[in-house]
C-alpha atoms as a PDB file:
ATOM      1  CA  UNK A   1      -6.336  87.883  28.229  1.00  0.00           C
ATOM      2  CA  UNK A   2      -6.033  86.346  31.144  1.00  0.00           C
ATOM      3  CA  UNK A   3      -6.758  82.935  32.719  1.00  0.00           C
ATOM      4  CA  UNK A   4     -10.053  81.947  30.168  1.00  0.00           C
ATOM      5  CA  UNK A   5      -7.120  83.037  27.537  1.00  0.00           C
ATOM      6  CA  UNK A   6      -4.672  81.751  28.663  1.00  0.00           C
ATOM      7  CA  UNK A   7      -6.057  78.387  29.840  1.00  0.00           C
ATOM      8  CA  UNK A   8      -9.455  77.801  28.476  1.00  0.00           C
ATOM      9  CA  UNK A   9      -8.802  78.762  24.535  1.00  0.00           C
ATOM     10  CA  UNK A  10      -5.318  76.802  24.174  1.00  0.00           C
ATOM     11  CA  UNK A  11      -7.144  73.565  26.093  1.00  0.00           C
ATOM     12  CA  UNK A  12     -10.209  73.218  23.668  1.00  0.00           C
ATOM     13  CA  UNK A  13      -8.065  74.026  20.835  1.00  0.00           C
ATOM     14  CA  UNK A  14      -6.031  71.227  21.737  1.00  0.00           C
ATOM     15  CA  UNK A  15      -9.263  68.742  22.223  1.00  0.00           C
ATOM     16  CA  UNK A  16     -10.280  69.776  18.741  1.00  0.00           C
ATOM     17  CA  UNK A  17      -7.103  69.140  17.193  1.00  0.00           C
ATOM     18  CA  UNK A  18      -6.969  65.431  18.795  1.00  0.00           C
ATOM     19  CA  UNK A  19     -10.559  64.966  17.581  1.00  0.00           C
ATOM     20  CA  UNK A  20      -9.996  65.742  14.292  1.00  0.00           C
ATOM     21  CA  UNK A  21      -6.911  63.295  14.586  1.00  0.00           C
ATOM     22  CA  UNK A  22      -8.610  60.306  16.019  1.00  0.00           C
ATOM     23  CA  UNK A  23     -11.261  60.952  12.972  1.00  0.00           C
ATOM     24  CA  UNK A  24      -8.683  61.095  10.134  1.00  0.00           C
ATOM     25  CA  UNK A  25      -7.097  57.744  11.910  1.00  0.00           C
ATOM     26  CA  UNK A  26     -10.335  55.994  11.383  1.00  0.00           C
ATOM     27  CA  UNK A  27     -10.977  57.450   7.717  1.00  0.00           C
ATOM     28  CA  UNK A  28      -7.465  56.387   6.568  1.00  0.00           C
ATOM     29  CA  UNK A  29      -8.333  52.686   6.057  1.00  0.00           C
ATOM     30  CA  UNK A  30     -12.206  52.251   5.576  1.00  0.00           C
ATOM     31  CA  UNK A  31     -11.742  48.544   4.309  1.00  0.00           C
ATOM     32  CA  UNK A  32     -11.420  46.241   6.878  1.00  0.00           C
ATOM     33  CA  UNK A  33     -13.729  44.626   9.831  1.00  0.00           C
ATOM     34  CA  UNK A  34     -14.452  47.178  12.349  1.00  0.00           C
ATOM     35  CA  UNK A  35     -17.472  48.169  13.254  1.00  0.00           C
ATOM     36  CA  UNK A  36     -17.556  51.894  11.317  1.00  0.00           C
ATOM     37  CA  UNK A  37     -15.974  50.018   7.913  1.00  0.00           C
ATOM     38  CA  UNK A  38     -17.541  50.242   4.871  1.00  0.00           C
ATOM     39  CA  UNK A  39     -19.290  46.763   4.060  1.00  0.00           C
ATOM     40  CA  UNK A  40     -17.681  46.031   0.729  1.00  0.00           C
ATOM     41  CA  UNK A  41     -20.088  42.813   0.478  1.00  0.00           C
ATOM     42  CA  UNK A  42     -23.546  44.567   1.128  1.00  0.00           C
ATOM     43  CA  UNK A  43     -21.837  47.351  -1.622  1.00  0.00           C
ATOM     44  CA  UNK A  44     -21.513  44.318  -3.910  1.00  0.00           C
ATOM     45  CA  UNK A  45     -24.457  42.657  -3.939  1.00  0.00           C
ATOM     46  CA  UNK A  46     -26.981  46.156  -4.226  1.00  0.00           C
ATOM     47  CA  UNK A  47     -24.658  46.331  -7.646  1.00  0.00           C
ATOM     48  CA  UNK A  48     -25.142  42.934  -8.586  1.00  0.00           C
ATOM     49  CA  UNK A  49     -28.811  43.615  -7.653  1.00  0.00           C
ATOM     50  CA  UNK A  50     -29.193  46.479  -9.633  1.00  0.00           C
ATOM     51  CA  UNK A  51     -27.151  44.764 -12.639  1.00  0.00           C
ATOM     52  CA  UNK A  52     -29.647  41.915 -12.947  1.00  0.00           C
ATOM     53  CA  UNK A  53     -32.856  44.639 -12.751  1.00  0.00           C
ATOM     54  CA  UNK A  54     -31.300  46.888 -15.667  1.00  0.00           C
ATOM     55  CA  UNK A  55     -31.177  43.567 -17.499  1.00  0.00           C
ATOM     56  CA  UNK A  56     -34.643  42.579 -17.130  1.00  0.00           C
ATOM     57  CA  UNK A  57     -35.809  46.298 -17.433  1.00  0.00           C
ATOM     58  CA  UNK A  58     -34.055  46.818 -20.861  1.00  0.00           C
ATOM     59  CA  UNK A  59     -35.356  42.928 -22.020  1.00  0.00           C
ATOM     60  CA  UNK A  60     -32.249  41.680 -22.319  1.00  0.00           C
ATOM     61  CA  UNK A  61     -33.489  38.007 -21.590  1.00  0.00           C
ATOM     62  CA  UNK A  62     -30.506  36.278 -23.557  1.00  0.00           C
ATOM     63  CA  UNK A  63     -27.904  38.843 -21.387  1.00  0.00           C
ATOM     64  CA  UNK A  64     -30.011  37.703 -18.119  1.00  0.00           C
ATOM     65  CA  UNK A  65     -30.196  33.876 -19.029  1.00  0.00           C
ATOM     66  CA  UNK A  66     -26.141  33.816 -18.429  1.00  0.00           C
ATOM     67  CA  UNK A  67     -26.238  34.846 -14.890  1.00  0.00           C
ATOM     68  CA  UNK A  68     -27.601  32.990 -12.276  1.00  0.00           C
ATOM     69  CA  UNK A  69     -27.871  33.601  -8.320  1.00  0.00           C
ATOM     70  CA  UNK A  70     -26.171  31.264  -5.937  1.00  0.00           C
ATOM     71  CA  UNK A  71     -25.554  30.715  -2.468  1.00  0.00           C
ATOM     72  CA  UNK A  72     -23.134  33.024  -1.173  1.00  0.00           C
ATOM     73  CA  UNK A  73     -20.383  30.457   0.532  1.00  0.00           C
ATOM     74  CA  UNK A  74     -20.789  30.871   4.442  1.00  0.00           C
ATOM     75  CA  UNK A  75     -17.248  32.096   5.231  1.00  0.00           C
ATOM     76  CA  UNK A  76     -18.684  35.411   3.007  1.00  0.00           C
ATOM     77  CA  UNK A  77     -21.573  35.836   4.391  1.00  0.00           C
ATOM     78  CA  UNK A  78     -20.461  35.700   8.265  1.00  0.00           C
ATOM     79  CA  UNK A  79     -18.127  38.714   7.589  1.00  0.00           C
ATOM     80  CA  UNK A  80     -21.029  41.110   6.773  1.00  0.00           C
ATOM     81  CA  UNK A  81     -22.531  42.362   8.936  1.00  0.00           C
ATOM     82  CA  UNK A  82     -25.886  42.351   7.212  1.00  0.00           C
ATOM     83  CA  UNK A  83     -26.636  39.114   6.142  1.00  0.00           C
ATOM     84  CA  UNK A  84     -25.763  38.162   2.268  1.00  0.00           C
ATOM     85  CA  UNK A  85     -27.880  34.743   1.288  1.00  0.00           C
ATOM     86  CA  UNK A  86     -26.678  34.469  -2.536  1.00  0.00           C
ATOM     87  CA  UNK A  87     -24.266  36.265  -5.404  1.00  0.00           C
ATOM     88  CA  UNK A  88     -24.375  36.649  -9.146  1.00  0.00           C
ATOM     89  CA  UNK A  89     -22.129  33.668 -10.841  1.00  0.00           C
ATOM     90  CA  UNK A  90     -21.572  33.487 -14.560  1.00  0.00           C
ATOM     91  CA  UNK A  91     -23.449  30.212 -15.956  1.00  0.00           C
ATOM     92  CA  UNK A  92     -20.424  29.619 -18.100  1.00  0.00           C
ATOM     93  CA  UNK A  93     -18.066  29.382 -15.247  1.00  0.00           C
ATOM     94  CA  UNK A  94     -20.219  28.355 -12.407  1.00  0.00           C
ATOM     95  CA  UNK A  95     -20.383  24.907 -11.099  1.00  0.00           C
ATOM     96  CA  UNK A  96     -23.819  23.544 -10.125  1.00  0.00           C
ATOM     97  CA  UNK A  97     -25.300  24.376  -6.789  1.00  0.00           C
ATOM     98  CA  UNK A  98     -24.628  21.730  -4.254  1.00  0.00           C
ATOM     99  CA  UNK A  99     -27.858  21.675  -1.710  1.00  0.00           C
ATOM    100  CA  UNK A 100     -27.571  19.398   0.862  1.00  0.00           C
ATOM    101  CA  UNK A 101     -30.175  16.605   0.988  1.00  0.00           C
ATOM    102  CA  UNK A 102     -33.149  17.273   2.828  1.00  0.00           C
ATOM    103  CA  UNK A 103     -33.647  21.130   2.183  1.00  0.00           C
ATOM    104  CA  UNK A 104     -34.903  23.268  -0.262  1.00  0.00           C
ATOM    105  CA  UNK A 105     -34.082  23.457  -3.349  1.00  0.00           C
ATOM    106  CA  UNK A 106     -32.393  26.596  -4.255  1.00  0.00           C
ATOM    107  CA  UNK A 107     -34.801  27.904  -6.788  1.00  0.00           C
ATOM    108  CA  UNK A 108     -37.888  27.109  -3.973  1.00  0.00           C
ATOM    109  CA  UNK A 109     -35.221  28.873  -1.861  1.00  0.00           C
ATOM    110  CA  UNK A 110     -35.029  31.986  -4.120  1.00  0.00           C
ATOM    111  CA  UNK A 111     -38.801  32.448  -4.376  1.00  0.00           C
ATOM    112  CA  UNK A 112     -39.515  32.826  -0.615  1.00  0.00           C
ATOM    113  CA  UNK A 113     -36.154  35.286  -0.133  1.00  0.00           C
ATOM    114  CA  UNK A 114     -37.303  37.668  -3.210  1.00  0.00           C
END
């Protein structure tokens, strides 16, 4: 075959094969903070999102009235990379909303995000 066979073939074979092995390295642990990781947070919150729409589309107003947003704590939101402002808490187990004095309250707050 000569030197493209001999040389060429056995050289890109051997690119593709560490390609594909620096891909599967990346793709065996998708959780975690590097840049190509899924964002478990953002994936949490379009759920929680879509939760509290089904709610209000079906007119379940006494299912909706137990759920309330809140602030998403700050240590939370700085590991996403897109920026998370509040969660979905469960009335009966949430604690009231602490808003520091001189801002907005957080239902004002609410109103100008949404």
């Amino acid at each position: 075959m000569g030197w493209f066979g001999s040389m060429t073939i056995p050289i890109l074979i051997g690119l593709a094969l560490m390609g594909i092995d620096a891909i599967s390295n990346e793709l065996e642990n998708p959780f975690g903070d590097d840049a190509n990781d899924l964002d478990l947070l953002e994936l949490i919150h379009n759920l929680e999102s879509e939760a509290m729409e089904i709610l209000s589309l079906c007119g379940d107003e006494r299912g909706k009235a137990r759920f309330a947003w809140r602030k998403m704590p700050r240590f939370y939101d700085e590991t996403s990379p897109k920026p998370i402002r509040k969660q979905v808490v469960l009335l009966e187990f949430a604690s009231e909303e602490v808003v520091p004095s001189g801002s907005v309250t957080p239902a004002s707050s609410d109103a100008e995000e949404e």
